[in-house]
PDB file of N, CA and C in Angstrom:
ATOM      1  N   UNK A   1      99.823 127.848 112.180  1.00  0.00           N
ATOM      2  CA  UNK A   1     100.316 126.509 112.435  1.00  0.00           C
ATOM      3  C   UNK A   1     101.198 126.081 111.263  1.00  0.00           C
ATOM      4  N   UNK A   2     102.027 125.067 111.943  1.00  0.00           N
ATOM      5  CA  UNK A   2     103.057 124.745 110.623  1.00  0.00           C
ATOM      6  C   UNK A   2     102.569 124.041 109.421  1.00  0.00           C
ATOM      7  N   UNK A   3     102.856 123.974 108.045  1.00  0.00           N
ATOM      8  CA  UNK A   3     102.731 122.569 107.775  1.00  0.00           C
ATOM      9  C   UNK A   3     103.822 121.730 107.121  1.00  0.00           C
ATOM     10  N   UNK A   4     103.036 120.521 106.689  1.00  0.00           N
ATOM     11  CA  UNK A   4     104.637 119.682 106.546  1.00  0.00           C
ATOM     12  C   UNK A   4     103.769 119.219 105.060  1.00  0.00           C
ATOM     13  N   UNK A   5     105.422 118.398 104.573  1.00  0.00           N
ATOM     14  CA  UNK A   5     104.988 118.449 102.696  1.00  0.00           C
ATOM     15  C   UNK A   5     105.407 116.855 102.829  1.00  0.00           C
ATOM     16  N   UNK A   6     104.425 116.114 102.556  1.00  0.00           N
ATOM     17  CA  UNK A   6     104.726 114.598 103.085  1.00  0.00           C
ATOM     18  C   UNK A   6     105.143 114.137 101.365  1.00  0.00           C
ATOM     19  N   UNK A   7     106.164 113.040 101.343  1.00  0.00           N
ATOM     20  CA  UNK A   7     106.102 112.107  99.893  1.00  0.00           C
ATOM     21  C   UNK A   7     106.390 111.352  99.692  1.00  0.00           C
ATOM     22  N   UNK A   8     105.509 110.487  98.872  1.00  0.00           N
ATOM     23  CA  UNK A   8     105.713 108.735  99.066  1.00  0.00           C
ATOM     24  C   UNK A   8     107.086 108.655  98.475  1.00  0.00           C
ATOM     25  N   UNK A   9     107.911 107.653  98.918  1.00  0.00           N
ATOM     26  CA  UNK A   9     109.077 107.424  98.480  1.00  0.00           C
ATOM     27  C   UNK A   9     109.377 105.836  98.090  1.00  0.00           C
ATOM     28  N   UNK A  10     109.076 104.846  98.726  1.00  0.00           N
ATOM     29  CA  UNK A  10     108.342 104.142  98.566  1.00  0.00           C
ATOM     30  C   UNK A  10     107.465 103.494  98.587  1.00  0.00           C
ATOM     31  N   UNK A  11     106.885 102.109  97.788  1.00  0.00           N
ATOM     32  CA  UNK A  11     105.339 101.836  97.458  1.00  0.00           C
ATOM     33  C   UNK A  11     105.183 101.128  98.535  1.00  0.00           C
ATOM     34  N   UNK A  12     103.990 100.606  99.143  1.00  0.00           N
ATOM     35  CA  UNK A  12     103.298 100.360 100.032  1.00  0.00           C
ATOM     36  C   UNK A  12     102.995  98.553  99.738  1.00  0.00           C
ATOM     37  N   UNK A  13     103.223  98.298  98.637  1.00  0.00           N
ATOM     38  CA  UNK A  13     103.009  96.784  98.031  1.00  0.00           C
ATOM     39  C   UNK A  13     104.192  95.600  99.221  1.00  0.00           C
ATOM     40  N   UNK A  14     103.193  94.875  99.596  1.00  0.00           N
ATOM     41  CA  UNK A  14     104.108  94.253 100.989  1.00  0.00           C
ATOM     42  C   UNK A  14     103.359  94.788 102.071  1.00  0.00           C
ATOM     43  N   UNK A  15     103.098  95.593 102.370  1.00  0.00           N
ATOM     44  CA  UNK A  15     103.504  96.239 103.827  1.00  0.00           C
ATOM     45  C   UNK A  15     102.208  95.815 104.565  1.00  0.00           C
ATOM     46  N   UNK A  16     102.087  95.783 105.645  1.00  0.00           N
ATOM     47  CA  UNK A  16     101.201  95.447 106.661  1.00  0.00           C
ATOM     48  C   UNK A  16      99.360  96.170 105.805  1.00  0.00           C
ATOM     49  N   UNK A  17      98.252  96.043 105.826  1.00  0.00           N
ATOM     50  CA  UNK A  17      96.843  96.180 105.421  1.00  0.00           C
ATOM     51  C   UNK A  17      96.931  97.520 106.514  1.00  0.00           C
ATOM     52  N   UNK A  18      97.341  97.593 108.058  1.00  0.00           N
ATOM     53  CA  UNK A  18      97.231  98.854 108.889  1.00  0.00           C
ATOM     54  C   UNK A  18      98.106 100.101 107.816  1.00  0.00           C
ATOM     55  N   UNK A  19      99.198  99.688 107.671  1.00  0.00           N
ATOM     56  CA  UNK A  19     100.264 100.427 106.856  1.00  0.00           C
ATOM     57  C   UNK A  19      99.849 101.372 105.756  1.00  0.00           C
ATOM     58  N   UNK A  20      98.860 100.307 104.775  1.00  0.00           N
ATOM     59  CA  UNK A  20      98.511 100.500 103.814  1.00  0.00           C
ATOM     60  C   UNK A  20      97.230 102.060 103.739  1.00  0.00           C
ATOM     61  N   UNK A  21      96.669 101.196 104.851  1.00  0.00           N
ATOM     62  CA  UNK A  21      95.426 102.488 105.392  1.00  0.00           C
ATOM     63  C   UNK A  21      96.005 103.764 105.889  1.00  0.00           C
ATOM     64  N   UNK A  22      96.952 103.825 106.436  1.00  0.00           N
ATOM     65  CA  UNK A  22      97.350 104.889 106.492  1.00  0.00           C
ATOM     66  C   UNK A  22      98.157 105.941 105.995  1.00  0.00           C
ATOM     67  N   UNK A  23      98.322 105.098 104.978  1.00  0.00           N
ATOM     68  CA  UNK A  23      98.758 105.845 103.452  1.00  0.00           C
ATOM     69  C   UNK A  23      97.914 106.305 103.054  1.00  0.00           C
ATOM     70  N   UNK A  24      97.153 105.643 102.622  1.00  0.00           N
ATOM     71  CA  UNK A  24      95.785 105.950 102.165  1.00  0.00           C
ATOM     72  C   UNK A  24      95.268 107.419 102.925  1.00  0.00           C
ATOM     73  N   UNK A  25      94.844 107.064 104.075  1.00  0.00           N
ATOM     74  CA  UNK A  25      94.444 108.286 105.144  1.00  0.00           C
ATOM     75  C   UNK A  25      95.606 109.572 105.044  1.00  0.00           C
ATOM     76  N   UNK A  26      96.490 109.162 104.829  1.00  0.00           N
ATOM     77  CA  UNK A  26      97.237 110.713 104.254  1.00  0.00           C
ATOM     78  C   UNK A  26      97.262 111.387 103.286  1.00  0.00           C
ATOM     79  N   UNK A  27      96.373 110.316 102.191  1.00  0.00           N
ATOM     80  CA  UNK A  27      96.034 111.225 100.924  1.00  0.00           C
ATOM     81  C   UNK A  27      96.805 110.628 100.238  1.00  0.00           C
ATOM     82  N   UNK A  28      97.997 109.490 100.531  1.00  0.00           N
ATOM     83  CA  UNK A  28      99.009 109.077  99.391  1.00  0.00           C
ATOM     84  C   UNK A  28      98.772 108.276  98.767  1.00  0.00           C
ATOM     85  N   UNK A  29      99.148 108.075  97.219  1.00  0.00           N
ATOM     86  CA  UNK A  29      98.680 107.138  96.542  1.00  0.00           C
ATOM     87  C   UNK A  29      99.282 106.197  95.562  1.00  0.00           C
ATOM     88  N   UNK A  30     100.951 106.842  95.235  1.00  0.00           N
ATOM     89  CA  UNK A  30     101.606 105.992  94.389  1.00  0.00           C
ATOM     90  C   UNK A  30     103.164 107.022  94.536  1.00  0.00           C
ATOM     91  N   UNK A  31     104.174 106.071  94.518  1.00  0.00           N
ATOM     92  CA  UNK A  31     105.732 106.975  94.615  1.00  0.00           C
ATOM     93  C   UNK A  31     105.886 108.362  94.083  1.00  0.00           C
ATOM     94  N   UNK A  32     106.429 109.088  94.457  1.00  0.00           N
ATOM     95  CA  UNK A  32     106.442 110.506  94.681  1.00  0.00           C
ATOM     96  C   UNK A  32     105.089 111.155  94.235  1.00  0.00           C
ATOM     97  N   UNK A  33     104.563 110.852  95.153  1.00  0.00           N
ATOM     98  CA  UNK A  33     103.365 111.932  94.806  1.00  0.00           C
ATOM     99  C   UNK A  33     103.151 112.560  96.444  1.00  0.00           C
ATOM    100  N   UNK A  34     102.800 113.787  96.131  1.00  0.00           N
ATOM    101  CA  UNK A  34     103.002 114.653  97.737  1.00  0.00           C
ATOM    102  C   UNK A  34     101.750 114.994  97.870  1.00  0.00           C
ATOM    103  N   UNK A  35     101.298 115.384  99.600  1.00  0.00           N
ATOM    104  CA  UNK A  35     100.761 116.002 100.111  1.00  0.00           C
ATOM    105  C   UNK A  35     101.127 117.036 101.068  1.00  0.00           C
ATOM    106  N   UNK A  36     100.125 117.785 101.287  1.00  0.00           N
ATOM    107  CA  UNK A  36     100.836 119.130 102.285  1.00  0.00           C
ATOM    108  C   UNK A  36      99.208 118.863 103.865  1.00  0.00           C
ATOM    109  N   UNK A  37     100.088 118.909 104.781  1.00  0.00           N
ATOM    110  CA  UNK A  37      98.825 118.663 105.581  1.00  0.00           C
ATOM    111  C   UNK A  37      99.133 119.457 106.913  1.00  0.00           C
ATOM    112  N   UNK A  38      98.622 119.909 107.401  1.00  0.00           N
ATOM    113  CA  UNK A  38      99.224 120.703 109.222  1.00  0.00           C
ATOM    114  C   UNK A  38      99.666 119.829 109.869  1.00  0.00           C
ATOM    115  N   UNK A  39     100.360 120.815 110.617  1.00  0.00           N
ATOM    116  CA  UNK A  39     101.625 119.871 111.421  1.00  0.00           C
ATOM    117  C   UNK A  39     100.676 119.511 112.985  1.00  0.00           C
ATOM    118  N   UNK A  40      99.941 118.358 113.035  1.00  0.00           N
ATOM    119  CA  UNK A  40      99.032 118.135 114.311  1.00  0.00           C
ATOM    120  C   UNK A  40      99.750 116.980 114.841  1.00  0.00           C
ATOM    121  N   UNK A  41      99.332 116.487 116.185  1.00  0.00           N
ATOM    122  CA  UNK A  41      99.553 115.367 116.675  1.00  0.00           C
ATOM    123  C   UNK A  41      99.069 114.383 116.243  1.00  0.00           C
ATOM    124  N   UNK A  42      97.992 114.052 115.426  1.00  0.00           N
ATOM    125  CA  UNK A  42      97.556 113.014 114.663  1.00  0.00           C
ATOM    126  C   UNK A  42      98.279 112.969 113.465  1.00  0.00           C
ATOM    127  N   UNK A  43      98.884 114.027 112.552  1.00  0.00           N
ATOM    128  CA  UNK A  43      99.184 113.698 111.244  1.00  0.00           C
ATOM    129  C   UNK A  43     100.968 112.923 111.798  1.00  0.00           C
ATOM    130  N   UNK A  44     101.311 113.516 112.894  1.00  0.00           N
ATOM    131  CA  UNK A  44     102.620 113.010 113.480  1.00  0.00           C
ATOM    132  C   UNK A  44     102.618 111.883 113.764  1.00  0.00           C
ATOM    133  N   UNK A  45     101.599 111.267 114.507  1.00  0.00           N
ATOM    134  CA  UNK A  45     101.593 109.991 114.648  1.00  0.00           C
ATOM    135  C   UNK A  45     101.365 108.702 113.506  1.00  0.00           C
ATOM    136  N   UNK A  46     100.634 109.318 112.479  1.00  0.00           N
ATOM    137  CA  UNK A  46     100.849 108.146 111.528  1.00  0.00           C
ATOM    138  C   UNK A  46     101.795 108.383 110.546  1.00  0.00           C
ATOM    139  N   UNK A  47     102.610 109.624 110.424  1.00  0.00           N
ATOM    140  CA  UNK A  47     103.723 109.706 110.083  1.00  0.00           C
ATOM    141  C   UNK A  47     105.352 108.660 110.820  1.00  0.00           C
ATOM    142  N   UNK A  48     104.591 108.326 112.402  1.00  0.00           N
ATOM    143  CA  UNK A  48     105.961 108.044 113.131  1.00  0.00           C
ATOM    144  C   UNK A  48     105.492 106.345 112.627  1.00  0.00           C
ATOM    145  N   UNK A  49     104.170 105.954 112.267  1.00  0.00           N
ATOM    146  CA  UNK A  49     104.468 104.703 111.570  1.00  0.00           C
ATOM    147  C   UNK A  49     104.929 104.119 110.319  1.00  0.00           C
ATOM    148  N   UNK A  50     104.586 105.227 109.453  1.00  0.00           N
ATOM    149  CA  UNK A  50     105.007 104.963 107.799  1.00  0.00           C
ATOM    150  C   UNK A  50     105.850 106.018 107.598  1.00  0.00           C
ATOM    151  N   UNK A  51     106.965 106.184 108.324  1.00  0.00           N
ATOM    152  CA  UNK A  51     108.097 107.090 108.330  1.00  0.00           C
ATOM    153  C   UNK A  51     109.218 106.277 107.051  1.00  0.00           C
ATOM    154  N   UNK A  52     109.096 104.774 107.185  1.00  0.00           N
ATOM    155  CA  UNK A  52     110.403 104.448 106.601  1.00  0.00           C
ATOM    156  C   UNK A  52     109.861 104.323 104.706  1.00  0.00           C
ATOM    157  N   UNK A  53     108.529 104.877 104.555  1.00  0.00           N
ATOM    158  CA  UNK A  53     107.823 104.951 103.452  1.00  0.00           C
ATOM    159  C   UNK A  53     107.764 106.731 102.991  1.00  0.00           C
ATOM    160  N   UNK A  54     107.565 107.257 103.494  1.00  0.00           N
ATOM    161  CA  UNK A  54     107.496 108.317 103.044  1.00  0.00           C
ATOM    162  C   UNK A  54     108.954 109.493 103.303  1.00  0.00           C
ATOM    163  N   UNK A  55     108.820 110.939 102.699  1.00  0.00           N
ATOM    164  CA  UNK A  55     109.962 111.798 103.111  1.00  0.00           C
ATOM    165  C   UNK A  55     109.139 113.081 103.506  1.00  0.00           C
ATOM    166  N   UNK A  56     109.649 113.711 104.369  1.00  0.00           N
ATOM    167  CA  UNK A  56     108.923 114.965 105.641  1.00  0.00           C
ATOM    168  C   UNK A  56     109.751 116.164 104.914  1.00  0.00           C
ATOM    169  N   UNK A  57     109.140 116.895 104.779  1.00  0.00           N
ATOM    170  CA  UNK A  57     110.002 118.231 104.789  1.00  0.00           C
ATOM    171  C   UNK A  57     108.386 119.217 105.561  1.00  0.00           C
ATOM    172  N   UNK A  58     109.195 120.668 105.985  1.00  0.00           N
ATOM    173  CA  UNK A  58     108.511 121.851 106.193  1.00  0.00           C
ATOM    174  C   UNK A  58     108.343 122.469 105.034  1.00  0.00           C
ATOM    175  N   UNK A  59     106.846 123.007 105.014  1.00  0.00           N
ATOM    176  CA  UNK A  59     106.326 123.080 103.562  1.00  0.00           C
ATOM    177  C   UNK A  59     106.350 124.918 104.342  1.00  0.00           C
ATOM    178  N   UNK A  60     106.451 125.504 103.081  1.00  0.00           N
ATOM    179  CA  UNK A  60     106.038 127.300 103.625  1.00  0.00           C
ATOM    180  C   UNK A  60     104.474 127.355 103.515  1.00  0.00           C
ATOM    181  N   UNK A  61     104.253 128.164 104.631  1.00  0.00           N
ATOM    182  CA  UNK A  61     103.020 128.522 105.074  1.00  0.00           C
ATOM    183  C   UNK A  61     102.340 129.618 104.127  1.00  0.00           C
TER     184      UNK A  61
END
């Protein structure tokens, strides 16, 4: 399975308390700091909400 290399790009200060949690739930915690997580339909979907916060790349397997 694929995975993807998620990174905060910007901070989360402002943003909706849902927003915030799901930063959180991705493991993120402060501007550029990355995670690597499989490419599932759940990690996609709270990616398609805090998309304009974070940056996506394909991480090598």
């Amino acid at each position: 399975m694929a995975k993807l290399k998620i990174t905060q790009v910007r901070s989360a200060i402002g943003e909706q308390a849902r927003l915030r949690r799901t930063m959180q739930a991705l493991g993120l915690r402060r501007p550029h700091h990355s995670v690597t997580h499989e490419d599932t339909p759940q990690i996609r979907g709270m990616l398609e909400k805090v998309g304009h916060l974070v940056d996506i790349e394909e991480a090598e397997a």
